[in-house]
Protein backbone atom coordinates (compact mmCIF):
# COMPACT_ATOMS: atom_id res chain seq x y z
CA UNK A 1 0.00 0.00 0.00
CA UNK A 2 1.62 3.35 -1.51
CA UNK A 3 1.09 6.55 -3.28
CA UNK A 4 -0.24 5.04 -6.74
CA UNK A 5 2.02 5.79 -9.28
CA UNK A 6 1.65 5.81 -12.86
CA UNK A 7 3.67 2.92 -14.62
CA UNK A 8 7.47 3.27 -16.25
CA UNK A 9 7.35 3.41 -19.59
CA UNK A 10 9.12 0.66 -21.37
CA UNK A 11 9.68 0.23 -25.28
CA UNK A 12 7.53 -2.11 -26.88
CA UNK A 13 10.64 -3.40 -28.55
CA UNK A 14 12.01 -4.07 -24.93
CA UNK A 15 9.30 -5.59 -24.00
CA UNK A 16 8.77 -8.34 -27.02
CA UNK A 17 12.28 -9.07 -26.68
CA UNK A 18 12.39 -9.83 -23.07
CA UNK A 19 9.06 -11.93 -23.40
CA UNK A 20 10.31 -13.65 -26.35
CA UNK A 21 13.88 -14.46 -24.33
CA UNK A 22 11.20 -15.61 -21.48
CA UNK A 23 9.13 -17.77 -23.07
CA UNK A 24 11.75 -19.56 -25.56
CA UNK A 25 14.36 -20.23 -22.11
CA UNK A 26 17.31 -18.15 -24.78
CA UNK A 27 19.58 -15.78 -23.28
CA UNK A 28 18.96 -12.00 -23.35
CA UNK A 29 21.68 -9.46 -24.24
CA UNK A 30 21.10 -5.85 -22.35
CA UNK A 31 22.34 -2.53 -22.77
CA UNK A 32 21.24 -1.47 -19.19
CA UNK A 33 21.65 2.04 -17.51
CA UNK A 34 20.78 1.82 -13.45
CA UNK A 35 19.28 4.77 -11.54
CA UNK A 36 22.28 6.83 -11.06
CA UNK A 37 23.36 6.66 -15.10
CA UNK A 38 25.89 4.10 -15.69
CA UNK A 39 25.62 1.77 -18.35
CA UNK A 40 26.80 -1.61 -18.94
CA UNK A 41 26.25 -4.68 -21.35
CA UNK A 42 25.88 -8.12 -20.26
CA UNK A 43 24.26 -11.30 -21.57
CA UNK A 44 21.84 -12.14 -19.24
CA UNK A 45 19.59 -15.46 -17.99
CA UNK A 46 16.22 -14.03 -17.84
CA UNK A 47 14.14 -15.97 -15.53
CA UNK A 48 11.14 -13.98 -14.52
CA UNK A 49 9.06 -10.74 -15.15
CA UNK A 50 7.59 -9.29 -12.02
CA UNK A 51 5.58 -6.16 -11.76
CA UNK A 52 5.83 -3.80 -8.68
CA UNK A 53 3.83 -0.97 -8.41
CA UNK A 54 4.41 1.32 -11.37
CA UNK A 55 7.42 -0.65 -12.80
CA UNK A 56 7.96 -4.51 -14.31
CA UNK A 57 11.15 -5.90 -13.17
CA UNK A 58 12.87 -8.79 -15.00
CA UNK A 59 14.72 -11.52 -12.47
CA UNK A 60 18.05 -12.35 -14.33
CA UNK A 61 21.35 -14.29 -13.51
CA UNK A 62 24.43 -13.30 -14.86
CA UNK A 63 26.90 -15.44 -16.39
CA UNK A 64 29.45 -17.10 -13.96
CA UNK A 65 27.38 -15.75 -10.85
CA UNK A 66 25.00 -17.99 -8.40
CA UNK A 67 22.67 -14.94 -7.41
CA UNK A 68 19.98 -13.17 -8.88
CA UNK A 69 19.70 -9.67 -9.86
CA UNK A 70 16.84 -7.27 -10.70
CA UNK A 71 16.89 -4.99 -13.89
CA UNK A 72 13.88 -2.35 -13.91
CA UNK A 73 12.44 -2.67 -17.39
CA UNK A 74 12.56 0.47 -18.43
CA UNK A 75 15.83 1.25 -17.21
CA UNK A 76 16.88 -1.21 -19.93
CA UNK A 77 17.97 0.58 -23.66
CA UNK A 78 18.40 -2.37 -25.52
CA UNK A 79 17.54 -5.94 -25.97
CA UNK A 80 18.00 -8.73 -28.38
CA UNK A 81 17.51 -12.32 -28.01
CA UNK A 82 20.24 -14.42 -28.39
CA UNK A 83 20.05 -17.92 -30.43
CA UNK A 84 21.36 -19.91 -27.33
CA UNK A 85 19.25 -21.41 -24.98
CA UNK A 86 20.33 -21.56 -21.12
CA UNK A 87 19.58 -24.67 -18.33
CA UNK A 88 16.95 -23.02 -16.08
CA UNK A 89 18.61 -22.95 -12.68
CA UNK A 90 16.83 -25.99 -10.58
CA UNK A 91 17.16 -23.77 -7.29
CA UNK A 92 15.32 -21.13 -8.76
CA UNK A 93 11.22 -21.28 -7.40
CA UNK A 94 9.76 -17.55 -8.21
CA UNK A 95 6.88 -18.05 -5.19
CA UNK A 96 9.96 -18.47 -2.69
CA UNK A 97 11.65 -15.71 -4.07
CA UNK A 98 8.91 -13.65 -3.47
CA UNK A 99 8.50 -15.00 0.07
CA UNK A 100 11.84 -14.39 0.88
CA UNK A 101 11.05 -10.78 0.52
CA UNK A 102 13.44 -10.22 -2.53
CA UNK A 103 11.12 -7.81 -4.03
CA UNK A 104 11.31 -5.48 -0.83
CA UNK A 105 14.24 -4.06 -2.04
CA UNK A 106 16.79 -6.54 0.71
CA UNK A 107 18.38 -9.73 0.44
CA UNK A 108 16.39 -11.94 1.30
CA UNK A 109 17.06 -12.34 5.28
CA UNK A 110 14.59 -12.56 7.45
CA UNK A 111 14.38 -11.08 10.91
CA UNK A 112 12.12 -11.39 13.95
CA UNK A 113 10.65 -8.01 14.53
CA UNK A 114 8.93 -7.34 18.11
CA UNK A 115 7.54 -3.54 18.64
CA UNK A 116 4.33 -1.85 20.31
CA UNK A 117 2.79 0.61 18.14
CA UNK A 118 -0.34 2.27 19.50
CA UNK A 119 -3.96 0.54 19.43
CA UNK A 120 -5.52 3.65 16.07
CA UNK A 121 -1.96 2.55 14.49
CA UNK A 122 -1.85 -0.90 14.80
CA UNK A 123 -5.36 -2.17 14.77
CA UNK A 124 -5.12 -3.18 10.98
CA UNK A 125 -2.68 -5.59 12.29
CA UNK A 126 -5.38 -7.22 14.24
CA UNK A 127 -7.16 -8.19 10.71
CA UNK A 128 -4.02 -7.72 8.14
CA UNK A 129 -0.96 -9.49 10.09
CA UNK A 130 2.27 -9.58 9.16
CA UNK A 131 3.16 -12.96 8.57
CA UNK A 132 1.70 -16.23 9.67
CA UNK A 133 3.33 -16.96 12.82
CA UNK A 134 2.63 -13.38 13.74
CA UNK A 135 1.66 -12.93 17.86
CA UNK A 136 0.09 -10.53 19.88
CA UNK A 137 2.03 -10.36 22.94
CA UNK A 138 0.39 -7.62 24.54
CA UNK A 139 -2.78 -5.67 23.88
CA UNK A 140 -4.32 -2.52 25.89
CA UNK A 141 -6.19 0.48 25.35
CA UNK A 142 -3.71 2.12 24.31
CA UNK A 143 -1.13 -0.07 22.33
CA UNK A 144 -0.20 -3.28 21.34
CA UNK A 145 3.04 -5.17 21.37
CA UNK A 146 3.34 -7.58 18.10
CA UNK A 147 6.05 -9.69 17.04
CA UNK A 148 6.35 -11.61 13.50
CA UNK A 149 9.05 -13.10 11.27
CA UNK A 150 9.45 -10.72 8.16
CA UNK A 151 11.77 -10.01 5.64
CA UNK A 152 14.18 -7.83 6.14
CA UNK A 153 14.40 -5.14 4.17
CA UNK A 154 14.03 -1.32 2.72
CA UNK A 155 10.37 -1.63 2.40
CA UNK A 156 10.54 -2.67 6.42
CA UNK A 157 12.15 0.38 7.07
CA UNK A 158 10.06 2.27 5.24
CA UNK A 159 6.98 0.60 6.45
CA UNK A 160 8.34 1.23 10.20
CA UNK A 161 9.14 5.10 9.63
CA UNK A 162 5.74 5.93 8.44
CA UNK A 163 4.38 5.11 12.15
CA UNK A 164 6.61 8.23 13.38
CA UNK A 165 5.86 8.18 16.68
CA UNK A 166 3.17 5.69 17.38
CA UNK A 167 5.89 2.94 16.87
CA UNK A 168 8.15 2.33 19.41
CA UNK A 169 10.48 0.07 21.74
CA UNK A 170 11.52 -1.64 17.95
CA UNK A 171 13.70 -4.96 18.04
CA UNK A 172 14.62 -6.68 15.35
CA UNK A 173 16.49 -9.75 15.94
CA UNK A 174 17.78 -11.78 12.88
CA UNK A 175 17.13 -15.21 11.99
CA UNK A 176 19.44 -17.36 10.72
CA UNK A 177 18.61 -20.12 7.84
């Protein structure tokens, strides 16, 4: 839940040629450009196209690299398909990925996050939790103290800061896998 935005534009030309690289497992050559300006080429594995808010992100591995990287769509200037095809990576499972919390801007770590945030505040918590093993450890008139295992990540922070002061006494404790 954000400001709605209205979405990136990306080049249809982009676009077929990332689909195309999708759907027929090939690998993708990019001319990207990131958010601060600097370009690079690579010949990427494209393995999923994921839209997030206003902007479609493609999930890519790089060659001779075990991790996987975002490129913003429209951040990319050029695309062609290449005539190889690529093994799909067997560890790769998009649903986890998501669930892991990649898309939140982190690395996929999760933490254990305990805090009291007051009872107007938190409420939606009450009927929106955070994750399934989320707890209420504490609940008065006037605040409640929550904990829940969530990813840990930028949107986390962001999601905290918006509470200003009716979020306090904030641990976050990290799990390890």
């Amino acid at each position: 839940t954000s400001q709605p935005l209205l979405p990136a534009k990306v080049s249809p030309d982009i676009f077929e040629a990332v689909s195309s690289a999708l759907f027929e497992n090939k690998l993708l050559n990019v001319e990207y450009q990131n958010q601060h300006g600097k370009k690079n080429k690579a010949q990427v594995m494209p393995l999923a196209l994921v839209q997030q808010g206003g902007a479609m992100y493609l999930v890519v591995q790089y060659e001779g690299f075990e991790n996987y990287r975002h490129l913003a769509l429209h951040r990319i200037k050029k695309a062609t398909v290449s005539t190889f095809s690529f093994e799909y990576p067997k560890d790769f499972n998009l649903k986890h990925y998501q669930e892991q919390g990649n898309f939140g801007f982190g690395d996929g770590s999760m933490v254990k996050l305990t805090f009291s945030i007051s009872h107007s505040a938190g409420f939606h918590l009450t009927e929106t939790p955070l994750s399934k093993d989320q707890q209420i450890l504490e609940e008065t008139e006037a605040f409640y103290r929550i904990q829940a295992t969530v990813p840990d990540n930028e949107m986390l922070t962001w999601w905290i800061r918006k509470f200003g002061e009716d979020i306090w006494d904030i641990k976050r404790e990290a799990i390890s896998e």
